[in-house]
Protein backbone atom coordinates (compact mmCIF):
# COMPACT_ATOMS: atom_id res chain seq x y z
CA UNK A 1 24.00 25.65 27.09
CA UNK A 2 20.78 27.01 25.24
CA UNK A 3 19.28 24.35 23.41
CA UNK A 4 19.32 25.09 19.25
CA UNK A 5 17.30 24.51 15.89
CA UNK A 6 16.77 21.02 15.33
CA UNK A 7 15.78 19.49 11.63
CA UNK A 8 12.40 17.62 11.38
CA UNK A 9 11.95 16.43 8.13
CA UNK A 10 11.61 19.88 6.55
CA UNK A 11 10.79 21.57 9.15
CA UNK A 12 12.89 23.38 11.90
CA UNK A 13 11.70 23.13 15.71
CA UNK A 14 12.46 26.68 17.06
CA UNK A 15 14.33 26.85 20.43
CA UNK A 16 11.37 28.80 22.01
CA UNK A 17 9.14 26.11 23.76
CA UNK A 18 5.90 24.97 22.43
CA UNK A 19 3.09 26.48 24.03
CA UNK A 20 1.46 23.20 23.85
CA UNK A 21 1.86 20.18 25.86
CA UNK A 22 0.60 17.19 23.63
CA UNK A 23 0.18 16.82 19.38
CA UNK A 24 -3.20 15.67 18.78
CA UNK A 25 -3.65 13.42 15.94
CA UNK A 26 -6.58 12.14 13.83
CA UNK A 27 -7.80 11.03 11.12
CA UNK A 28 -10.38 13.69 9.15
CA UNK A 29 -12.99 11.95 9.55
CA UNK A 30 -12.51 11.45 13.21
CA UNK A 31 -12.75 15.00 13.68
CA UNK A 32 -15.43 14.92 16.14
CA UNK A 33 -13.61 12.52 18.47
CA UNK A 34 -10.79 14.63 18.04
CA UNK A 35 -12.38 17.46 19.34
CA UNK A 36 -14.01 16.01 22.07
CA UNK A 37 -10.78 14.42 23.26
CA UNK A 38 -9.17 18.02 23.04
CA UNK A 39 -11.66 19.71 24.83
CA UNK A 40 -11.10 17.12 27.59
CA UNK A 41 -7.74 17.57 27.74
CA UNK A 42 -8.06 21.15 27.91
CA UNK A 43 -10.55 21.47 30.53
CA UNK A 44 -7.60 19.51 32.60
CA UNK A 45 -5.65 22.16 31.47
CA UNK A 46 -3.11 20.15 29.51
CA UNK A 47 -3.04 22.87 26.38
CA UNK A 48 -3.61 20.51 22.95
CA UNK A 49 -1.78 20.98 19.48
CA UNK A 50 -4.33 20.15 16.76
CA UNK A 51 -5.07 20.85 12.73
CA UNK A 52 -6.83 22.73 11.51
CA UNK A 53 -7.19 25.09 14.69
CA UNK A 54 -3.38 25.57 15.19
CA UNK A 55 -2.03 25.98 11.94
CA UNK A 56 -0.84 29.67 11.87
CA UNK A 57 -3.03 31.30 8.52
CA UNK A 58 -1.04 30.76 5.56
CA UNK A 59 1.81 28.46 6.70
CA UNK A 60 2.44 25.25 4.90
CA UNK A 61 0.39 22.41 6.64
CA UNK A 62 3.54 19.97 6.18
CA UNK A 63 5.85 22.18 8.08
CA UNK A 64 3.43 23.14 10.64
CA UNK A 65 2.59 19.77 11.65
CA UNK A 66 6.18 18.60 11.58
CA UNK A 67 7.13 21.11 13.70
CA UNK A 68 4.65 20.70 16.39
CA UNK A 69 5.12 17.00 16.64
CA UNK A 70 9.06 18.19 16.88
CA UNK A 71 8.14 20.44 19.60
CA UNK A 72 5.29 18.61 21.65
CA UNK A 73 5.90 16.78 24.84
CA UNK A 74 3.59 14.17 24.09
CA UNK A 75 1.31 12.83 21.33
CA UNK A 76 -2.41 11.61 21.92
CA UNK A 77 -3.54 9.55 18.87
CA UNK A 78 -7.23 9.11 18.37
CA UNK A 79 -7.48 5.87 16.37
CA UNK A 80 -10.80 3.81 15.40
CA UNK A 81 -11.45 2.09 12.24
CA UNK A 82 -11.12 4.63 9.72
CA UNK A 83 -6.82 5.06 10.52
C-alpha cells in the first residue's frame, strides 16, 4: 500500500520522500550556530533541512517549514539562550 498525503497544520506532506534526513531548527539569531551545525552534519553526509536555504523561491515560509518537519526523519534543535 503506497503511503498518501498527510495534513500538517496547513500544510500537506507529499508522498515523495524528503530528500533530507533531519529539520534543522534555530532561532535567527543563532544563525551562525546553525550553520555550523549543518555543515557538520553534511560533511557526515546526513543531508540537513534548514530556512532560509531550503525554502523553494516564492513559497509560503509557514507551509514550507511545516512540511519539512512533516517529512524529516529527524529534527536537530540548536538551542542557547536566545530560544
Amino acid at each position: 500500500m503506497a503511503p498518501r498525503a498527510v495534513p500538517c497544520e496547513n500544510a500537506l506532506v507529499p508522498d515523495a520522500p524528503m530528500p533530507h534526513d533531519v529539520f534543522l531548527s534555530y532561532a535567527s539569531i543563532d544563525r551562525a550556530a546553525a550553520d555550523a551545525v549543518c555543515t557538520a552534519l553534511e560533511t557526515r553526509g546526513i543531508r540537513c533541512w534548514i530556512a532560509p536555504r531550503d525554502v523553494p523561491a516564492g513559497a509560503d515560509w509557514g507551509e514550507a517549514i511545516l512540511t519539512a518537519i512533516g517529512r524529516a526523519h529527524a529534527m536537530v534543535l540548536v538551542l542557547s539562550r536566545n530560544t
